[in-house]
Protein backbone atom coordinates (compact mmCIF):
# COMPACT_ATOMS: atom_id res chain seq x y z
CA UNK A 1 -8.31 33.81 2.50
CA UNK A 2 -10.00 30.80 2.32
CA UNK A 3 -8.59 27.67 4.29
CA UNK A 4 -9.30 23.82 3.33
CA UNK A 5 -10.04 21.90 6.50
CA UNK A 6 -7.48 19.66 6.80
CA UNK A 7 -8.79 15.51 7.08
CA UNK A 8 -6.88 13.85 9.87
CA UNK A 9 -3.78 11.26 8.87
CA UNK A 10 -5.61 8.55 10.49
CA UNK A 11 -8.34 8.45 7.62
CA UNK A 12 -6.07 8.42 5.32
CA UNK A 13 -4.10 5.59 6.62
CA UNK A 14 -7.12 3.52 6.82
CA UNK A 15 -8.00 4.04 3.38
CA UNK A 16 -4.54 2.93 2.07
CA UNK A 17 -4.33 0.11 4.43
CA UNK A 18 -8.23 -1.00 2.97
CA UNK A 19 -6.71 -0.77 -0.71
CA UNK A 20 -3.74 -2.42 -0.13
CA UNK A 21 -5.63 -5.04 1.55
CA UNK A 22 -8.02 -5.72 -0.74
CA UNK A 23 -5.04 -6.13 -3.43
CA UNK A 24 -3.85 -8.46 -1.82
CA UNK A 25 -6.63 -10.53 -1.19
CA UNK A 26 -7.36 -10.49 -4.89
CA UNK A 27 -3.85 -11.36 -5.51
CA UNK A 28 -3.62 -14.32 -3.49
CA UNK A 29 -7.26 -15.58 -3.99
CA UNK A 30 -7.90 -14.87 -7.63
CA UNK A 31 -7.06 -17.04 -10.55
CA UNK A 32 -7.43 -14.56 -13.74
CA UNK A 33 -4.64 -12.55 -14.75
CA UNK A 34 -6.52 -9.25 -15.57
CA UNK A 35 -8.13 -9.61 -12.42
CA UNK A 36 -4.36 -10.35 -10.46
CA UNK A 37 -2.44 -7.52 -12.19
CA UNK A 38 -5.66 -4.87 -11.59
CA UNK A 39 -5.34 -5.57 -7.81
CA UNK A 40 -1.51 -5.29 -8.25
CA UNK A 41 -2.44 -1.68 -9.50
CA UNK A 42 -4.35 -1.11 -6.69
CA UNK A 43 -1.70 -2.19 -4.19
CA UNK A 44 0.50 0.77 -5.86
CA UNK A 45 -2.08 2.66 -5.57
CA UNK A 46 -2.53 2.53 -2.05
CA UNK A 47 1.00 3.14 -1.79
CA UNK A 48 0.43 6.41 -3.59
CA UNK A 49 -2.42 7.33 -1.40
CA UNK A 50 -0.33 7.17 1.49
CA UNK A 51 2.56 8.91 0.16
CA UNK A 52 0.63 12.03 -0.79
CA UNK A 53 -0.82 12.18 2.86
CA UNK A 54 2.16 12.13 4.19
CA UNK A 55 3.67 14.24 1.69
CA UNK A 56 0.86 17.00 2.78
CA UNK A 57 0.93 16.56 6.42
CA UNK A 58 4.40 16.76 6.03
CA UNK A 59 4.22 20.70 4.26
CA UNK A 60 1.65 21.66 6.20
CA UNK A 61 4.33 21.06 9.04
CA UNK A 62 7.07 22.88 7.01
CA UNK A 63 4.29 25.86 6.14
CA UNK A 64 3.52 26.85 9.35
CA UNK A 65 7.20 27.31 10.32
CA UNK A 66 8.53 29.42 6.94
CA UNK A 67 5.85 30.18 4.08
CA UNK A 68 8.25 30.21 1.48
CA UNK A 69 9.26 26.09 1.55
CA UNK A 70 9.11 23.56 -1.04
CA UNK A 71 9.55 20.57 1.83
CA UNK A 72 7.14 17.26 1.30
CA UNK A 73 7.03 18.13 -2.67
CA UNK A 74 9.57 15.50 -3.06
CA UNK A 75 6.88 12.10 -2.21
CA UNK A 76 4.78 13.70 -4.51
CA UNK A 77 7.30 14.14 -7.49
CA UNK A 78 8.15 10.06 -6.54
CA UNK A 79 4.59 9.23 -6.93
CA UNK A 80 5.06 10.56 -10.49
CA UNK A 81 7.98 8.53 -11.61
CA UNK A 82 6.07 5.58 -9.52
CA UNK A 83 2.78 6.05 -11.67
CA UNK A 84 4.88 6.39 -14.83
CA UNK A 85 6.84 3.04 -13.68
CA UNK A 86 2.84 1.47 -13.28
CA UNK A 87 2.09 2.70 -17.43
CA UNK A 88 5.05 1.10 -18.38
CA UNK A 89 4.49 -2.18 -16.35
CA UNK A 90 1.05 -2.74 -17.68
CA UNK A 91 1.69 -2.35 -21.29
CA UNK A 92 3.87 -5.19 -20.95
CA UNK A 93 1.93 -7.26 -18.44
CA UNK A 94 -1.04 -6.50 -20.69
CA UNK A 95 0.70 -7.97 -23.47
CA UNK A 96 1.85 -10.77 -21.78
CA UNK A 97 -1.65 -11.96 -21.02
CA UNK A 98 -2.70 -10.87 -24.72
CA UNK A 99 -0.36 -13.41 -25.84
CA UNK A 100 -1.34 -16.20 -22.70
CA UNK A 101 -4.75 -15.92 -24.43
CA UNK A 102 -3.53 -16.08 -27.49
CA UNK A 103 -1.64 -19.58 -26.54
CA UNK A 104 -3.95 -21.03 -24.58
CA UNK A 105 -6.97 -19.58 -25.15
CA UNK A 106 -7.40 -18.77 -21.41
CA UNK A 107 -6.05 -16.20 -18.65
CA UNK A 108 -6.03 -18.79 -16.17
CA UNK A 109 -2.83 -18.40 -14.02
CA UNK A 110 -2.95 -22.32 -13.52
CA UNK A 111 -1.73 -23.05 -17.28
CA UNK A 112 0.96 -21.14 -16.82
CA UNK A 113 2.77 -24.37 -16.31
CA UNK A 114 1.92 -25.00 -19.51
CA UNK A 115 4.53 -22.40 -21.00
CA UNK A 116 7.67 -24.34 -19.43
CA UNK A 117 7.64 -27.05 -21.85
C-alpha cells in the first residue's frame, strides 16, 4: 500500500496565518473595492485552509485507533456550505460595485459617502 507522507500542522498553520494576514492588510490598506472584497476571499480562504488541516490531522488521529471512522469529515463538509456561502456573497458584492461604478464612475471606497445623500 502506498502511504502519503503526512506535512506537519505547523506548516499548515503558517500558511493560513500568511493568507489571512495578507487579507487583512489589503483590507485595511486598500482603497478599491475589487481589490477589498478579493482579500476578503482570501481571508475565508485561509480559514478553509486551516479547517481542512485540522480536519485531516484530526482523522488521521481517529484512523489509527478504528479504520472504519468517518470522524474529522464534518470541517470538511462545513468548508462546503462555507465556500457555497463565499459564491453567493460575491455575486452580490460584485453587483454592488457593478452598480458603484455605474453611479459614480469609480470603485473608490471613499465615495461611498456619496450614496447617503
Amino acid at each position: 500500500m502506498n502511504v502519503m507522507p503526512v506535512i506537519p500542522i505547523n506548516y499548515y498553520i503558517f500558511l493560513s496565518l500568511a493568507l489571512f494576514t495578507i487579507g487583512i492588510v489589503g483590507v485595511l490598506t486598500r482603497r478599491n473595492a475589487i481589490i477589498i472584497f478579493m482579500c476578503i476571499e482570501l481571508m475565508l480562504n485561509a480559514v478553509n485552509v486551516l479547517l481542512v488541516a485540522f480536519s485531516k490531522m484530526h482523522h488521521v488521529a481517529a484512523f489509527a485507533v478504528d479504520r472504519a471512522t468517518t470522524a474529522g469529515t464534518e470541517a470538511q463538509l462545513f468548508v462546503f456550505f462555507i465556500m457555497v456561502v463565499a459564491a453567493a456573497e460575491v455575486t452580490v458584492g460584485l453587483a454592488i460595485i457593478v452598480m458603484l461604478y455605474r453611479n459614480i464612475h469609480s470603485v473608490d471606497i471613499n465615495f461611498l459617502n456619496r450614496l447617503k445623500h
